[in-house]
Protein backbone atom coordinates (compact mmCIF):
# COMPACT_ATOMS: atom_id res chain seq x y z
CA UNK A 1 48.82 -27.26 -28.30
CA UNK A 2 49.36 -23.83 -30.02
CA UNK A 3 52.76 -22.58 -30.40
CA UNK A 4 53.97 -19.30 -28.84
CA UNK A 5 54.02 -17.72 -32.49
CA UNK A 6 50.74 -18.52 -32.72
CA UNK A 7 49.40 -17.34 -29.74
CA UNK A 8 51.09 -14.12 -30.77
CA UNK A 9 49.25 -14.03 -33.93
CA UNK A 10 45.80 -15.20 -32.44
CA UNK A 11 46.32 -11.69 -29.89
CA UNK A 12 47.45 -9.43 -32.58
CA UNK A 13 44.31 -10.74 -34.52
CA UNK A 14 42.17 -9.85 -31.56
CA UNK A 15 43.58 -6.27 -31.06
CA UNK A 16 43.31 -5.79 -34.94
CA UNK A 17 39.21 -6.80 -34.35
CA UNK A 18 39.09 -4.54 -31.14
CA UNK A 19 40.70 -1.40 -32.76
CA UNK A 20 38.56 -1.80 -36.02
CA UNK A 21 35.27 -2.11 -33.52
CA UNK A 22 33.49 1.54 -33.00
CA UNK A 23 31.32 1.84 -30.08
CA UNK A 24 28.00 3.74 -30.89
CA UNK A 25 25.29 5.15 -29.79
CA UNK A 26 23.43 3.11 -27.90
CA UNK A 27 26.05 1.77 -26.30
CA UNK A 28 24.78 -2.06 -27.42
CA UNK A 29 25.12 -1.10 -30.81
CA UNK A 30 28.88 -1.84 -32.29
CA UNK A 31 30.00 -1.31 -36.09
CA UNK A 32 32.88 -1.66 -37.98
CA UNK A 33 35.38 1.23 -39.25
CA UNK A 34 37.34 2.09 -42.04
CA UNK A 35 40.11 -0.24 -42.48
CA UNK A 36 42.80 1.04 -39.95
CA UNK A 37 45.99 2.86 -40.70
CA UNK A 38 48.91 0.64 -39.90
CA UNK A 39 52.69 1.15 -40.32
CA UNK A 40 54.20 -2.64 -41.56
CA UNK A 41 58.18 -3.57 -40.95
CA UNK A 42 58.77 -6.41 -43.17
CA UNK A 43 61.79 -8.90 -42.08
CA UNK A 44 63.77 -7.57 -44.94
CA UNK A 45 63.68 -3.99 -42.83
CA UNK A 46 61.28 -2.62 -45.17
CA UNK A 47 58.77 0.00 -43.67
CA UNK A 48 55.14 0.58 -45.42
CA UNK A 49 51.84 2.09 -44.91
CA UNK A 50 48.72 -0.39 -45.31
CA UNK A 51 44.93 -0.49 -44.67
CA UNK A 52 44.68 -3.09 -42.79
CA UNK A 53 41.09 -4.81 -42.76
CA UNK A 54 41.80 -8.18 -41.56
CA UNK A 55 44.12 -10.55 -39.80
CA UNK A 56 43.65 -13.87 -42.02
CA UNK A 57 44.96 -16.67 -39.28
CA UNK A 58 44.13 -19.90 -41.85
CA UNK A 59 45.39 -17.93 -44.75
CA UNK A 60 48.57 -16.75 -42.72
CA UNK A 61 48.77 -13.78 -44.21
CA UNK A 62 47.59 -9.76 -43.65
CA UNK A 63 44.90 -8.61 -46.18
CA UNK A 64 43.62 -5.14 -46.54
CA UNK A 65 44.44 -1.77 -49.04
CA UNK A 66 47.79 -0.39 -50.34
CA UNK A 67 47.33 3.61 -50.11
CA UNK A 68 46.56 3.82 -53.29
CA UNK A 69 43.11 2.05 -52.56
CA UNK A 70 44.60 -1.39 -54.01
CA UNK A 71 43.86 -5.01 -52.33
CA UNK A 72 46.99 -5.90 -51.17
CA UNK A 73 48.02 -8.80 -48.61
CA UNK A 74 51.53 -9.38 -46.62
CA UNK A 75 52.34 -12.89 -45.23
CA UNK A 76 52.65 -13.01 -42.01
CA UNK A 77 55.78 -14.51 -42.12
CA UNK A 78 57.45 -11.50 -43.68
CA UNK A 79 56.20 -9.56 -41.28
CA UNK A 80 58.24 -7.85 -38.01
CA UNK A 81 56.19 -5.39 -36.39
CA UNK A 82 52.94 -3.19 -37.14
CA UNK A 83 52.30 -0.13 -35.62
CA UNK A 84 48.25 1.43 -35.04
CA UNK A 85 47.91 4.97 -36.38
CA UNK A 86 46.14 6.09 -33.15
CA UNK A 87 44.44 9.37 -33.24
CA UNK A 88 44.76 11.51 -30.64
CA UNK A 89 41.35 12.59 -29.82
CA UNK A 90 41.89 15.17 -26.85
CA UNK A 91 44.24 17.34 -29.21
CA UNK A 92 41.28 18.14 -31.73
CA UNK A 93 39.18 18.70 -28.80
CA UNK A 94 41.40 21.54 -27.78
CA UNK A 95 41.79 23.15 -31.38
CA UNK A 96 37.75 23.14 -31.34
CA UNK A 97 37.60 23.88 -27.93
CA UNK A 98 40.55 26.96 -28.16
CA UNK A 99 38.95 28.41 -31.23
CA UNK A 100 35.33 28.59 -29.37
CA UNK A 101 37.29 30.68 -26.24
CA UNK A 102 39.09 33.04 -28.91
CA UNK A 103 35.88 33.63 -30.96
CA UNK A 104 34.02 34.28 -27.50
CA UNK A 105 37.14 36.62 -25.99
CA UNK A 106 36.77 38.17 -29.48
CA UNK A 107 33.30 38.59 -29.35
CA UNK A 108 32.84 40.17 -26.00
CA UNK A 109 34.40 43.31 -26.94
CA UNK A 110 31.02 44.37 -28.79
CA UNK A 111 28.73 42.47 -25.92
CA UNK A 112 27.12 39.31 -24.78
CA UNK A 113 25.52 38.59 -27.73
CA UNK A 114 28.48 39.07 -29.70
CA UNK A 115 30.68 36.68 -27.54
CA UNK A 116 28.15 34.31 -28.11
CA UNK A 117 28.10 34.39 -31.94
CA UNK A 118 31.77 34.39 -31.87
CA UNK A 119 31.85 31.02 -29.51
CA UNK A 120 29.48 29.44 -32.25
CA UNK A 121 31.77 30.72 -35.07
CA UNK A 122 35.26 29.68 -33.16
CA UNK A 123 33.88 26.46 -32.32
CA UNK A 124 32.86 26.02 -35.87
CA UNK A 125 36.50 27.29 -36.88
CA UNK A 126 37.84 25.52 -34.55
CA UNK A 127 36.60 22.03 -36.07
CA UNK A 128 37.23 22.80 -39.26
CA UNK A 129 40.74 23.72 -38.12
CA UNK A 130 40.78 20.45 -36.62
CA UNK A 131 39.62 18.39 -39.88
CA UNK A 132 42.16 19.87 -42.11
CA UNK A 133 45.32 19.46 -39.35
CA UNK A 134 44.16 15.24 -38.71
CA UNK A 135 46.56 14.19 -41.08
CA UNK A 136 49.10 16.12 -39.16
CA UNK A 137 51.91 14.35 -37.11
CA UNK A 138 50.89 16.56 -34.21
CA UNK A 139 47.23 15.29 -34.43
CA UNK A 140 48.03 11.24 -34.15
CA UNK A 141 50.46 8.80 -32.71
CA UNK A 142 51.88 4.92 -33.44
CA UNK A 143 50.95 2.05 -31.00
CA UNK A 144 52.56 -1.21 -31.21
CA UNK A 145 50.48 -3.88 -32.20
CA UNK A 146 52.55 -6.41 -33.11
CA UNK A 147 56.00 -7.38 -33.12
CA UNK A 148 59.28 -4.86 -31.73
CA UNK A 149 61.26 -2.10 -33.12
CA UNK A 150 60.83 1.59 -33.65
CA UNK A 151 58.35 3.12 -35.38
């Protein structure tokens, strides 16, 4: 019979698998991502950023990339909490989305034709707006995968 602790690590394992898992295009078709961006609290109170690309259950231990691009693994018995670096999708959208409205507003002063080239050009802003802000606080948020505490 599995312990509770265990159970706890066998979910956090799951979520780990179901966060790295991208749905595609057609919708059958599932890859893998880029190892994700976790926050780590040690038990010693320590706080660090990791790639995480797996959960290793047999090896009891967390294995993935330091930020410096580095394999790196954590026991899991030094470990407290992780936290998900969760992007938050719907505030890009709206930079893209607000720079396409201002190009088009902009735009229709000379015509129709004009507010259309500036919707193609604000949306295009927009996005690239959008790329260089996603490392921005604003543009992503922590989820608890694992563990307690503050993030």
């Amino acid at each position: 019979m599995p312990t509770p602790e265990q159970l706890r690590q066998e979910t956090f394992a799951d979520a780990v698998e179901r966060a790295a898992t991208v749905r595609s295009l057609p919708p059958f078709w599932w890859s893998t991502s880029d190892p994700l961006r976790v926050r780590v609290m040690t038990m010693d109170g320590d706080q660090l950023e990791f790639r995480l690309k797996e959960v290793d259950l047999d090896g009891q231990q967390l294995v993935g990339l330091d930020p410096h691009g580095a394999p790196q693994t954590i026991p899991l018995s030094r470990v407290e909490a992780v936290w998900h670096r969760r992007p938050l999708v719907w505030r890009s959208a709206a930079v893209c989305i607000g720079g396409g409205l201002a190009g088009a507003l902009l735009g229709s002063i000379e015509g129709v034709l004009s507010a259309l080239f500036g919707a193609l050009f604000g949306f295009v802003g927009g996005a690239f707006v959008s790329w260089l802000l996603h490392d921005s606080r604003a543009m992503y948020e922590w989820t608890e995968m694992y563990g307690g505490g503050a993030a």
